[in-house]
PDB file of N, CA and C in Angstrom:
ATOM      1  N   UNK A   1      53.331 103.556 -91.253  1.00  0.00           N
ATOM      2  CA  UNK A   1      52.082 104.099 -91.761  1.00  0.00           C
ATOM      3  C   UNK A   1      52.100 105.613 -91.540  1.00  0.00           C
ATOM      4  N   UNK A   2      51.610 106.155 -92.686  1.00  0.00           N
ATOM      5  CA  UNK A   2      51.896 107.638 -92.192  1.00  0.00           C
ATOM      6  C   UNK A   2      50.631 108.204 -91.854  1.00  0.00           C
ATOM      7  N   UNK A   3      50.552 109.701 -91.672  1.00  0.00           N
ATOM      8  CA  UNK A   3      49.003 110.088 -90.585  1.00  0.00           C
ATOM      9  C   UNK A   3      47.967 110.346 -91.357  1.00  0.00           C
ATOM     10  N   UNK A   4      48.195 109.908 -93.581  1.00  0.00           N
ATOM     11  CA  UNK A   4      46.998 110.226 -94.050  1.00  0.00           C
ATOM     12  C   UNK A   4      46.823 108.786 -93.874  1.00  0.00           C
ATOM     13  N   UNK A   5      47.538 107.557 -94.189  1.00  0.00           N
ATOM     14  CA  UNK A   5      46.504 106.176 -93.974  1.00  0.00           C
ATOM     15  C   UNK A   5      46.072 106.255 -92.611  1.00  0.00           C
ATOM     16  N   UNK A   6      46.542 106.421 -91.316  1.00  0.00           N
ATOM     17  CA  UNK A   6      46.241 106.936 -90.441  1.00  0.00           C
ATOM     18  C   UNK A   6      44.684 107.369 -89.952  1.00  0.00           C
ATOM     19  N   UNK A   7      44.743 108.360 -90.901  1.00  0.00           N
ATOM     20  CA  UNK A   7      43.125 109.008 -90.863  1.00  0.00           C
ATOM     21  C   UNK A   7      42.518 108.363 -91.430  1.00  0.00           C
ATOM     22  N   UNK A   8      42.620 107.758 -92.907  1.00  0.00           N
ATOM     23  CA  UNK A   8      41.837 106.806 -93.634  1.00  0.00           C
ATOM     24  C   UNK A   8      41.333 105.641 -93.117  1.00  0.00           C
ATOM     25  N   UNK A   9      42.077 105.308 -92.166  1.00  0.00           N
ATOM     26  CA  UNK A   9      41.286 103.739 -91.588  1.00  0.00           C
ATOM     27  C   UNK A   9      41.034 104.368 -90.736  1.00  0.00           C
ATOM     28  N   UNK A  10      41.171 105.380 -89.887  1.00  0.00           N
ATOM     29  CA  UNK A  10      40.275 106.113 -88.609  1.00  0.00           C
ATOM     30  C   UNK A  10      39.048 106.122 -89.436  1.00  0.00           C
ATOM     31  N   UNK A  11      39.023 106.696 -90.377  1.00  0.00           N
ATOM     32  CA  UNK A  11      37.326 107.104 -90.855  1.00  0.00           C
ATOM     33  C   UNK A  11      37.119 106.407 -91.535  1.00  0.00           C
ATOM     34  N   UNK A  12      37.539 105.465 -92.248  1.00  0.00           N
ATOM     35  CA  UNK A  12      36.937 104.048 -92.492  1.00  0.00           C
ATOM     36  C   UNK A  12      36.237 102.843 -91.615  1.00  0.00           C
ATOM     37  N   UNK A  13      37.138 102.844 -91.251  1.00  0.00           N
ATOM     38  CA  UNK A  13      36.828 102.006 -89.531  1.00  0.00           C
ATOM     39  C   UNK A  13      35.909 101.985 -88.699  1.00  0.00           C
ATOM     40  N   UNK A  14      36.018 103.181 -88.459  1.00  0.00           N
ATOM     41  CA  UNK A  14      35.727 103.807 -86.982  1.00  0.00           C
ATOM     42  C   UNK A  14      34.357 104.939 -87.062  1.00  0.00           C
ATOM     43  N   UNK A  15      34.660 106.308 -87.480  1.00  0.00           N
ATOM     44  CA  UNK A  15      34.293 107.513 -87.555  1.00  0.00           C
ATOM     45  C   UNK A  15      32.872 107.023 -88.648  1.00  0.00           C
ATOM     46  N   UNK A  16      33.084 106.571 -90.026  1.00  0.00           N
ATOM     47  CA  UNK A  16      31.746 106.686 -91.105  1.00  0.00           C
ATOM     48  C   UNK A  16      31.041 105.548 -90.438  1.00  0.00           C
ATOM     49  N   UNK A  17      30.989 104.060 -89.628  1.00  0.00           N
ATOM     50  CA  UNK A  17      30.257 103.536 -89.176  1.00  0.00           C
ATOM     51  C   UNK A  17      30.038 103.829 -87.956  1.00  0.00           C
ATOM     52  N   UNK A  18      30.063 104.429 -86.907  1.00  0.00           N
ATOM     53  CA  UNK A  18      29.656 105.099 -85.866  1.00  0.00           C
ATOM     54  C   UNK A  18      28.620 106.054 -86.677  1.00  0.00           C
ATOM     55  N   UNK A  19      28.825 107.203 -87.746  1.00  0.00           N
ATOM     56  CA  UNK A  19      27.531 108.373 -88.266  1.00  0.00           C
ATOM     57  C   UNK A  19      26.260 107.616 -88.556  1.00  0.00           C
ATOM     58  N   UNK A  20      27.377 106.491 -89.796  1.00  0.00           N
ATOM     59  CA  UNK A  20      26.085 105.667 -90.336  1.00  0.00           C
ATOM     60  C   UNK A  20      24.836 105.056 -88.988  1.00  0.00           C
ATOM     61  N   UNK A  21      25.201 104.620 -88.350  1.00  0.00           N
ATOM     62  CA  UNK A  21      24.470 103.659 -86.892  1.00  0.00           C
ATOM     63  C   UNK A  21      23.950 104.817 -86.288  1.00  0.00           C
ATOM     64  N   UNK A  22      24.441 105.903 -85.938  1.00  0.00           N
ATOM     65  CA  UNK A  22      23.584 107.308 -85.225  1.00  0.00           C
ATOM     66  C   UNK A  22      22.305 107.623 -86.375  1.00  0.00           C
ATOM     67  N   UNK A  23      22.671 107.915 -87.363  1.00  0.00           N
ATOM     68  CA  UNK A  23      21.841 108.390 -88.465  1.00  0.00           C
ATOM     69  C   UNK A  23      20.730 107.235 -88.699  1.00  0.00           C
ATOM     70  N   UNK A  24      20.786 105.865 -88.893  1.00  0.00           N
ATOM     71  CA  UNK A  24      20.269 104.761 -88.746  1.00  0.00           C
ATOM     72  C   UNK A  24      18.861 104.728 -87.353  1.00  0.00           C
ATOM     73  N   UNK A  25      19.882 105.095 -86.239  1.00  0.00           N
ATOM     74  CA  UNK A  25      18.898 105.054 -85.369  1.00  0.00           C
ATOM     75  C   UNK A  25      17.969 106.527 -85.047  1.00  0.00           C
ATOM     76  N   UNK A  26      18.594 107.602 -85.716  1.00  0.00           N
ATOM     77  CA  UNK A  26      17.432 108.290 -85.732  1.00  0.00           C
ATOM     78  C   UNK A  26      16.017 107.915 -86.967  1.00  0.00           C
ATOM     79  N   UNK A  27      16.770 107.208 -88.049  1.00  0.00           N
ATOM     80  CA  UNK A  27      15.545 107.287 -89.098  1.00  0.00           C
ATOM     81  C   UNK A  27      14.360 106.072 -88.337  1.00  0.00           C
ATOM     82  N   UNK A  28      15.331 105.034 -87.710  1.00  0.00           N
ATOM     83  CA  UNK A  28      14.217 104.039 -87.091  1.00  0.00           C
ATOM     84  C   UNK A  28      13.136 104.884 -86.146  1.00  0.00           C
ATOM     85  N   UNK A  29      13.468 106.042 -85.499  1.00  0.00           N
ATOM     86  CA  UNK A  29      13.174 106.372 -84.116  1.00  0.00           C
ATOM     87  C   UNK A  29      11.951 106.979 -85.366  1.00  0.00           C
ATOM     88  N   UNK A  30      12.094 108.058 -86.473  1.00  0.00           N
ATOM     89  CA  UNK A  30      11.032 108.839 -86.887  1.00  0.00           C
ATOM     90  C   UNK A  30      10.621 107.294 -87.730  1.00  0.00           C
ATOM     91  N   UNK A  31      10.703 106.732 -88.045  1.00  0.00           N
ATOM     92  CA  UNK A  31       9.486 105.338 -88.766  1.00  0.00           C
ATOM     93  C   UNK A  31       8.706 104.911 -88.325  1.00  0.00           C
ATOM     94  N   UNK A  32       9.379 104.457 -86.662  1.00  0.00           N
ATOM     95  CA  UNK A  32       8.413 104.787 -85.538  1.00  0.00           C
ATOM     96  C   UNK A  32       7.697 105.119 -85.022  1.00  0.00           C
ATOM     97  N   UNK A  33       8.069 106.421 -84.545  1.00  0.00           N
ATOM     98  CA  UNK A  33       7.285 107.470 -84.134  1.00  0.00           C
ATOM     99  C   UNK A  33       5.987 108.315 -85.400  1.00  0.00           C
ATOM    100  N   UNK A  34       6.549 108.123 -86.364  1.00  0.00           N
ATOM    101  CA  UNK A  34       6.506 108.747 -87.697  1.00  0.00           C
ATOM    102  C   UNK A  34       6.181 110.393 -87.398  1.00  0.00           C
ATOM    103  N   UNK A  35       7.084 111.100 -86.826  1.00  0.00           N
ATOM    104  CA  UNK A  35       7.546 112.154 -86.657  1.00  0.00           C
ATOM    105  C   UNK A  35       8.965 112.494 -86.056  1.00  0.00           C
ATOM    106  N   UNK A  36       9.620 114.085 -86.146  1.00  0.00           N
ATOM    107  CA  UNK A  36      10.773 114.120 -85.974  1.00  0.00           C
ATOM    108  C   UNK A  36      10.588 115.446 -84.984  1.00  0.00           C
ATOM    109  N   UNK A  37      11.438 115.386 -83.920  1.00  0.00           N
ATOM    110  CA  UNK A  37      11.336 117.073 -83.641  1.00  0.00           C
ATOM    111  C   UNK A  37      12.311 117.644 -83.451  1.00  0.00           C
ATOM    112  N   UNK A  38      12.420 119.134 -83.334  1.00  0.00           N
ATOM    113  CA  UNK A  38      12.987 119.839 -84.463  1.00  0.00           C
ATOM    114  C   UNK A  38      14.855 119.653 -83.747  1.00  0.00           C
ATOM    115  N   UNK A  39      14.947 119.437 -82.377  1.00  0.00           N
ATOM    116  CA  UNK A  39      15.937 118.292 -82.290  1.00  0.00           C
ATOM    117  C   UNK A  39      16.842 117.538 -83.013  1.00  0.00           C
ATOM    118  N   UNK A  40      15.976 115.848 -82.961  1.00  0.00           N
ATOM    119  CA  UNK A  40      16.357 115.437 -83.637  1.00  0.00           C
ATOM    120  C   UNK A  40      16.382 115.532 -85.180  1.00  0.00           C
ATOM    121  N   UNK A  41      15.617 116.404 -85.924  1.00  0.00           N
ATOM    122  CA  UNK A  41      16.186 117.010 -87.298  1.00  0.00           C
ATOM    123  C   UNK A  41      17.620 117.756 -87.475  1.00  0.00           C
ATOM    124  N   UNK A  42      17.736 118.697 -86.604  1.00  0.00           N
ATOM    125  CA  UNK A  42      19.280 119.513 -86.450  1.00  0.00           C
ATOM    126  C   UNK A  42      20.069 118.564 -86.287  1.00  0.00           C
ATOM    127  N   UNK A  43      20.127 116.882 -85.231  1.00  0.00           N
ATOM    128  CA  UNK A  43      21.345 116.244 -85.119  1.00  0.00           C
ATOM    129  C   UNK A  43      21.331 115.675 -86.268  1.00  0.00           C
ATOM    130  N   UNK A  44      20.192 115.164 -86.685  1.00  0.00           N
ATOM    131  CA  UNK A  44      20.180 114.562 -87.955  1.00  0.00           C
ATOM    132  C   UNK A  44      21.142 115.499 -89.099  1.00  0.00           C
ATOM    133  N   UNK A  45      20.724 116.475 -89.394  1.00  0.00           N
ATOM    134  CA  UNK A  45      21.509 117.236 -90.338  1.00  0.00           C
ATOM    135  C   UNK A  45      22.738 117.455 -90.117  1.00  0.00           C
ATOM    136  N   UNK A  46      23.198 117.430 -88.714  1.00  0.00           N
ATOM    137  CA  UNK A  46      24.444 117.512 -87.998  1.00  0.00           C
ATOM    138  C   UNK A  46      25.477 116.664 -88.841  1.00  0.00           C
ATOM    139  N   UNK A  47      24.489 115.167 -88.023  1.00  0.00           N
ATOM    140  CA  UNK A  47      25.524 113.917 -88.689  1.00  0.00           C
ATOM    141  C   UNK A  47      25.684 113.762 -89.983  1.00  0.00           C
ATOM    142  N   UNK A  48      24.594 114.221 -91.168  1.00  0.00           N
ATOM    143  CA  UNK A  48      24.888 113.814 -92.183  1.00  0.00           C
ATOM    144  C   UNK A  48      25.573 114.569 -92.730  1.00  0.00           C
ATOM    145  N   UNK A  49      25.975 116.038 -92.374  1.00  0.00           N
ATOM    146  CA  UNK A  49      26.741 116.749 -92.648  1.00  0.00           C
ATOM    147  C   UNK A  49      28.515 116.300 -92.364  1.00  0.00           C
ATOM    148  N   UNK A  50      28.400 115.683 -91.402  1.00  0.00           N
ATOM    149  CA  UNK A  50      30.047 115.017 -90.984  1.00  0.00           C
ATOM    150  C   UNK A  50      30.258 113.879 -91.834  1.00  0.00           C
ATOM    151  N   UNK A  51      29.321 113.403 -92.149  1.00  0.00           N
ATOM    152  CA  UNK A  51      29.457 112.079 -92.849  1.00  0.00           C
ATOM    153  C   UNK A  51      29.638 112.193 -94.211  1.00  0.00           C
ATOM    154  N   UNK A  52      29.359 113.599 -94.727  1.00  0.00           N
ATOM    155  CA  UNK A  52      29.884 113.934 -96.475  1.00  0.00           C
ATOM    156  C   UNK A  52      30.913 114.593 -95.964  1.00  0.00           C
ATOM    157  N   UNK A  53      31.569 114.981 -94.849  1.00  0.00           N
ATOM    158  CA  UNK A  53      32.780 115.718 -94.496  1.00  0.00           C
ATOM    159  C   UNK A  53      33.695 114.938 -94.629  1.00  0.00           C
ATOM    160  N   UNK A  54      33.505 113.466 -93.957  1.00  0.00           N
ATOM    161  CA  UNK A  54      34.453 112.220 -94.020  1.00  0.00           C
ATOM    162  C   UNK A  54      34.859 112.253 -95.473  1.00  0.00           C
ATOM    163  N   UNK A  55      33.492 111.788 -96.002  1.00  0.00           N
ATOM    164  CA  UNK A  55      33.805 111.167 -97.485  1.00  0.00           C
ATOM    165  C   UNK A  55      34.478 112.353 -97.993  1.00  0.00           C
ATOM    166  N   UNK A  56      34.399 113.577 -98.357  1.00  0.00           N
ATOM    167  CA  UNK A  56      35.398 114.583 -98.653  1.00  0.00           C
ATOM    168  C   UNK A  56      37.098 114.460 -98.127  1.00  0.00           C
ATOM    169  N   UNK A  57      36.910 114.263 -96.955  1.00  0.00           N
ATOM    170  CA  UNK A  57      38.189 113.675 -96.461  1.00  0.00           C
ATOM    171  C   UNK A  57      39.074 112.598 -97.612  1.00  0.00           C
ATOM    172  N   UNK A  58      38.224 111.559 -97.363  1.00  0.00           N
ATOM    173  CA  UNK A  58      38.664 110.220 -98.030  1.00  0.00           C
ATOM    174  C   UNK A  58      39.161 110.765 -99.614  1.00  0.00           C
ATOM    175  N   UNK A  59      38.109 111.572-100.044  1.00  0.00           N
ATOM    176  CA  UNK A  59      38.507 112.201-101.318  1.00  0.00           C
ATOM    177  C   UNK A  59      39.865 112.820-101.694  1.00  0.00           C
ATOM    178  N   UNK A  60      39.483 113.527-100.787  1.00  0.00           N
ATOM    179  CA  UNK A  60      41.509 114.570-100.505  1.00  0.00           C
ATOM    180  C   UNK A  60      42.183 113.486-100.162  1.00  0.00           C
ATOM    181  N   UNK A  61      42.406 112.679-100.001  1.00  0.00           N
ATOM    182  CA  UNK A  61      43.728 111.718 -99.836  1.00  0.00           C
ATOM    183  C   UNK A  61      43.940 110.734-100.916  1.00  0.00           C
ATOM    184  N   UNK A  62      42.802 110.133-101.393  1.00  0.00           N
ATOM    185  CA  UNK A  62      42.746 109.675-102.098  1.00  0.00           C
ATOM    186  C   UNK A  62      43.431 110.085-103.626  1.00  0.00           C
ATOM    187  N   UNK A  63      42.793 111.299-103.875  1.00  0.00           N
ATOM    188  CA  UNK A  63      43.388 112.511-105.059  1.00  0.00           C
ATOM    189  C   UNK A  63      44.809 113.417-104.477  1.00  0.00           C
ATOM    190  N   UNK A  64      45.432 112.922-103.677  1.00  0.00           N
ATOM    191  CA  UNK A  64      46.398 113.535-103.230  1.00  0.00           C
ATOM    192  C   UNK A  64      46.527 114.971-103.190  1.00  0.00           C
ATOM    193  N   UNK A  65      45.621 115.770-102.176  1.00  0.00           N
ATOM    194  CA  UNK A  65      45.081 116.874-102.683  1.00  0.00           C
ATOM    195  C   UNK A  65      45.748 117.176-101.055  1.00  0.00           C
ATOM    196  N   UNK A  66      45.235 116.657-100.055  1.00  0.00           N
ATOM    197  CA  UNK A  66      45.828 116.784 -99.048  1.00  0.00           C
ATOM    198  C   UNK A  66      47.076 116.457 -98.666  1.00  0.00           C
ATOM    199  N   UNK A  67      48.240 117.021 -97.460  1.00  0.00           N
ATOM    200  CA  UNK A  67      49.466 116.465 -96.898  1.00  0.00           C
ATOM    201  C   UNK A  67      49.568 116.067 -95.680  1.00  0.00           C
ATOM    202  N   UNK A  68      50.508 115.961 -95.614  1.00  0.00           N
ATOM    203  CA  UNK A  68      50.713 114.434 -94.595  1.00  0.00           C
ATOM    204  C   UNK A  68      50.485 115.869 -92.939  1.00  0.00           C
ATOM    205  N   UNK A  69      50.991 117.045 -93.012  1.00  0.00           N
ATOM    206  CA  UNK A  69      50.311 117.587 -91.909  1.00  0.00           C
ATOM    207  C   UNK A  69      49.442 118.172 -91.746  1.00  0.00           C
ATOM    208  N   UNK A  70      48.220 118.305 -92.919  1.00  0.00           N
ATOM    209  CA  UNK A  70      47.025 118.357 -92.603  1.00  0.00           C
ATOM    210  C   UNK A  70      46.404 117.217 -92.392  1.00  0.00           C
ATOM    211  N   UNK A  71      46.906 116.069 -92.667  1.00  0.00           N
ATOM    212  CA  UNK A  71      46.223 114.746 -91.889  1.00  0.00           C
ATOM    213  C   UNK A  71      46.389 114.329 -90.680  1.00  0.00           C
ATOM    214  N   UNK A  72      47.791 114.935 -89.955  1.00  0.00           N
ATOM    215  CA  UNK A  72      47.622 114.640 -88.854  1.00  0.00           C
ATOM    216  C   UNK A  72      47.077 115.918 -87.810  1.00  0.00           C
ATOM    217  N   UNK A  73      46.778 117.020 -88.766  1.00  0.00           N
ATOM    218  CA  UNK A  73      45.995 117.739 -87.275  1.00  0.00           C
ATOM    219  C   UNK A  73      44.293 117.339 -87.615  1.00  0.00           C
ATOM    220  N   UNK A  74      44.335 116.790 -88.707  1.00  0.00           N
ATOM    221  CA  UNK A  74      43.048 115.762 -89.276  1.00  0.00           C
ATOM    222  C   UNK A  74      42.628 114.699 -87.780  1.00  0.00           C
ATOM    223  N   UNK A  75      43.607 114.040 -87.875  1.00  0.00           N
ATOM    224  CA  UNK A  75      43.623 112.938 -87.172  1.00  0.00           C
ATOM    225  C   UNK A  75      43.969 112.926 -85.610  1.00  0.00           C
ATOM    226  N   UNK A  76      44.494 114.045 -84.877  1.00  0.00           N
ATOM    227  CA  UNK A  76      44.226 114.461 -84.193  1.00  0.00           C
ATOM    228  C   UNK A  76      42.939 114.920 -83.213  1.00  0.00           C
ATOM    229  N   UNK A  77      42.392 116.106 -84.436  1.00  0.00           N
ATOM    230  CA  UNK A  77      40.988 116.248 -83.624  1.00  0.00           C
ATOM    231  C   UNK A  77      39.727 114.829 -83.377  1.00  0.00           C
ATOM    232  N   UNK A  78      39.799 114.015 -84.309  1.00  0.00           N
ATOM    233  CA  UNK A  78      39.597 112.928 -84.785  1.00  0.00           C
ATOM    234  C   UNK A  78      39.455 111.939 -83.398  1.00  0.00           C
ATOM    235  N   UNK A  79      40.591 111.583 -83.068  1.00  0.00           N
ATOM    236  CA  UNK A  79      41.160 111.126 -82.072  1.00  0.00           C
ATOM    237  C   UNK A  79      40.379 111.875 -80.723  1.00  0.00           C
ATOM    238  N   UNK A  80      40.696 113.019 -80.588  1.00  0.00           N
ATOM    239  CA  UNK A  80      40.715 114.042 -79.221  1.00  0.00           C
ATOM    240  C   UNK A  80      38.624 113.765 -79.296  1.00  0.00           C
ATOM    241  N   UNK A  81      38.100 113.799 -80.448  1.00  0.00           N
ATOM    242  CA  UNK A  81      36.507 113.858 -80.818  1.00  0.00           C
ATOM    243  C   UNK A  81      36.178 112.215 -80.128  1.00  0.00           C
ATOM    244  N   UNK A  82      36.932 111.605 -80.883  1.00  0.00           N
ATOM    245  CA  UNK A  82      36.281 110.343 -80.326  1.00  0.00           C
ATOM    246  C   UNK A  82      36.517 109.731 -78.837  1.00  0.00           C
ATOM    247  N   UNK A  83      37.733 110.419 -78.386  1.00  0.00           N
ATOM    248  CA  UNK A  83      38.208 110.092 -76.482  1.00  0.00           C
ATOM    249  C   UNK A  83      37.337 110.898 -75.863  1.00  0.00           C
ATOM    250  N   UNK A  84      36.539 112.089 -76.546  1.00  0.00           N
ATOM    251  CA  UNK A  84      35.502 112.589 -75.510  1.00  0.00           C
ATOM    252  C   UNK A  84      34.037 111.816 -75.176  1.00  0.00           C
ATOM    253  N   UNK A  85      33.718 111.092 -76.496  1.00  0.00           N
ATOM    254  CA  UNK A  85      32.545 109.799 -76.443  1.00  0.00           C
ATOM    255  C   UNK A  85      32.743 108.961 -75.452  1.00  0.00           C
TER     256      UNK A  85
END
């Protein structure tokens, strides 16, 4: 397997359902609460910002736009991001 499928099932897998479930539990928290503060708005924008970053990702590999060693310093930080959680 090389380090763009690599990354692809990292952020298939792993990385877009972890954003989705963060992002999830902030919208429950403001339905709730039915307010946001200004906090949780910035992480909010945070995550959904990584989460069209992924899908951009997925895009470049998909369209073969990216190479095999920008996927693995891809998949790298990736890696190094998620061993700090």
């Amino acid at each position: 397997m090389n380090n763009k499928e690599k990354l692809k099932n990292l952020i298939n897998n792993e990385i877009i359902g972890d954003l989705e479930e963060a992002i999830d539990e902030i919208f429950q928290m403001i339905e709730k609460e039915k307010m946001i503060s200004i906090a949780d708005r910035q992480e909010l924008e945070e995550l959904q910002e990584m989460h069209a970053e992924c899908r951009e990702i997925l895009i470049e590999i998909e369209s073969g736009e990216m190479d095999d060693d920008e996927a693995k310093e891809l998949l790298e930080e990736l890696i190094d991001i998620k061993s700090e959680k």
